[in-house]
Protein backbone atom coordinates (compact mmCIF):
# COMPACT_ATOMS: atom_id res chain seq x y z
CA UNK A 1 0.00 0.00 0.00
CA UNK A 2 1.36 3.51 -0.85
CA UNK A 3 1.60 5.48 2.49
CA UNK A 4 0.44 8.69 0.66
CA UNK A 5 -3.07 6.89 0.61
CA UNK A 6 -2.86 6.47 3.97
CA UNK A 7 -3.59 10.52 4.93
CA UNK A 8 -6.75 10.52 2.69
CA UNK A 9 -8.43 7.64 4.14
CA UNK A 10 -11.28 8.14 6.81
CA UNK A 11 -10.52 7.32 10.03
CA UNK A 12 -13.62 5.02 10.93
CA UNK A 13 -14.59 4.90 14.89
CA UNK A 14 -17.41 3.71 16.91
CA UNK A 15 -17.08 6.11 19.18
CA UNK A 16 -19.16 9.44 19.47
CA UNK A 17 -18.43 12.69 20.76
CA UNK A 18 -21.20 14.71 23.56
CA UNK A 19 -20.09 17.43 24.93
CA UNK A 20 -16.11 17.77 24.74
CA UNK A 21 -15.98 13.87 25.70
CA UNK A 22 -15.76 10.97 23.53
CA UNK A 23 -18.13 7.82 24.65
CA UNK A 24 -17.81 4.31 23.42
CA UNK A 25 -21.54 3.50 22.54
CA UNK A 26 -20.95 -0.32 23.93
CA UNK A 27 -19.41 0.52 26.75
CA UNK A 28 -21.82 2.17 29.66
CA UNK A 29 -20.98 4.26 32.02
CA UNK A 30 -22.20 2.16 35.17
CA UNK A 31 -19.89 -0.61 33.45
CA UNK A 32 -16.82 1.64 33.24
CA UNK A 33 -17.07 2.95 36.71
CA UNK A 34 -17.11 -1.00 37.97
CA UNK A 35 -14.32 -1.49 36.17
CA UNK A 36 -12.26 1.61 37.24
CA UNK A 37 -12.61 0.51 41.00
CA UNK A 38 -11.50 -3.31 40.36
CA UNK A 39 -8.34 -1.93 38.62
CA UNK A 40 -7.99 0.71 41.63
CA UNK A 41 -8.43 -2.35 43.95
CA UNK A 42 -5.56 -4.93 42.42
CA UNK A 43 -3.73 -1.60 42.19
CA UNK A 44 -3.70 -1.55 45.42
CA UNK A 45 -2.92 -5.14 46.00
CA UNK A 46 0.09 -4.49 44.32
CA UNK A 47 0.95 -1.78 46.63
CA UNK A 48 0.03 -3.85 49.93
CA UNK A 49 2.58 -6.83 48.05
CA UNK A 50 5.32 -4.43 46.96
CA UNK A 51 5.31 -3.04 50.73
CA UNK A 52 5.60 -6.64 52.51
CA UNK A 53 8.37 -7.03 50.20
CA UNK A 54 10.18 -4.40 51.37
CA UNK A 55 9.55 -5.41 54.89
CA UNK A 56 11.39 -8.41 54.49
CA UNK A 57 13.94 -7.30 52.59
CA UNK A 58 14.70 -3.98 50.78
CA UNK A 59 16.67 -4.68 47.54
CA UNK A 60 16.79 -2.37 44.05
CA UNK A 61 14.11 -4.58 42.78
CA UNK A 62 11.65 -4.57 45.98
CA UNK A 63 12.00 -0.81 45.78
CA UNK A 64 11.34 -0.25 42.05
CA UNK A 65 8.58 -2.78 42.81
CA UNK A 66 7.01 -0.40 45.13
CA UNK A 67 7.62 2.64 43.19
CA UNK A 68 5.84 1.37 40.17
CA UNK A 69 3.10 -0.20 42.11
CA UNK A 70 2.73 3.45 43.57
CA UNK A 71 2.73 5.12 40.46
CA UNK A 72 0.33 2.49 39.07
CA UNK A 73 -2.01 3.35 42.09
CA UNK A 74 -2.21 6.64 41.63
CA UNK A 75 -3.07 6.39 37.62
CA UNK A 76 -5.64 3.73 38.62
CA UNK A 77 -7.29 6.75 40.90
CA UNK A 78 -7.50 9.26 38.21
CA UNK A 79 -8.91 6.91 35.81
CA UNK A 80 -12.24 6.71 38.23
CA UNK A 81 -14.98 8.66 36.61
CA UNK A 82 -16.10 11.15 38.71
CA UNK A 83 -20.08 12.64 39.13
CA UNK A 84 -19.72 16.03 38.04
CA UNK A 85 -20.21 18.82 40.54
């Protein structure tokens, strides 16, 4: 395939746009917010493991292990929708 045809073809999407946010038409919103607090939660588990880790022994790896986890964490909690004000 030539790559110049690649700029003139449609992008096709399922996905619509309401007000300034894009919603996946299969995906509801109820759904998504079950979803955001189960990946929050094993985020979490991952912090709980990375920190008994380090209690038994702090290495490089158990460290970077609970740095990531922590990071992780904290991207799972912005990812929960929030009701707006």
């Amino acid at each position: 395939m030539d790559p110049s045809t690649l700029e003139k073809q449609p992008v096709i999407s399922a996905a619509t746009e309401t007000q300034g946010e894009v919603t996946d038409p299969g995906v509801s919103l109820r759904s998504a917010t079950w979803a955001s607090w189960l990946f929050l939660a094993g985020s979490l588990i991952f912090v709980v493991d990375a920190i008994l880790e380090n209690l038994a022994a702090v290495t490089l790896a158990s460290c970077l292990h609970l740095s990531g986890s922590l990071l992780f964490a904290m991207g799972s909690w912005l990812l929960v929708p929030r009701r707006p004000h």
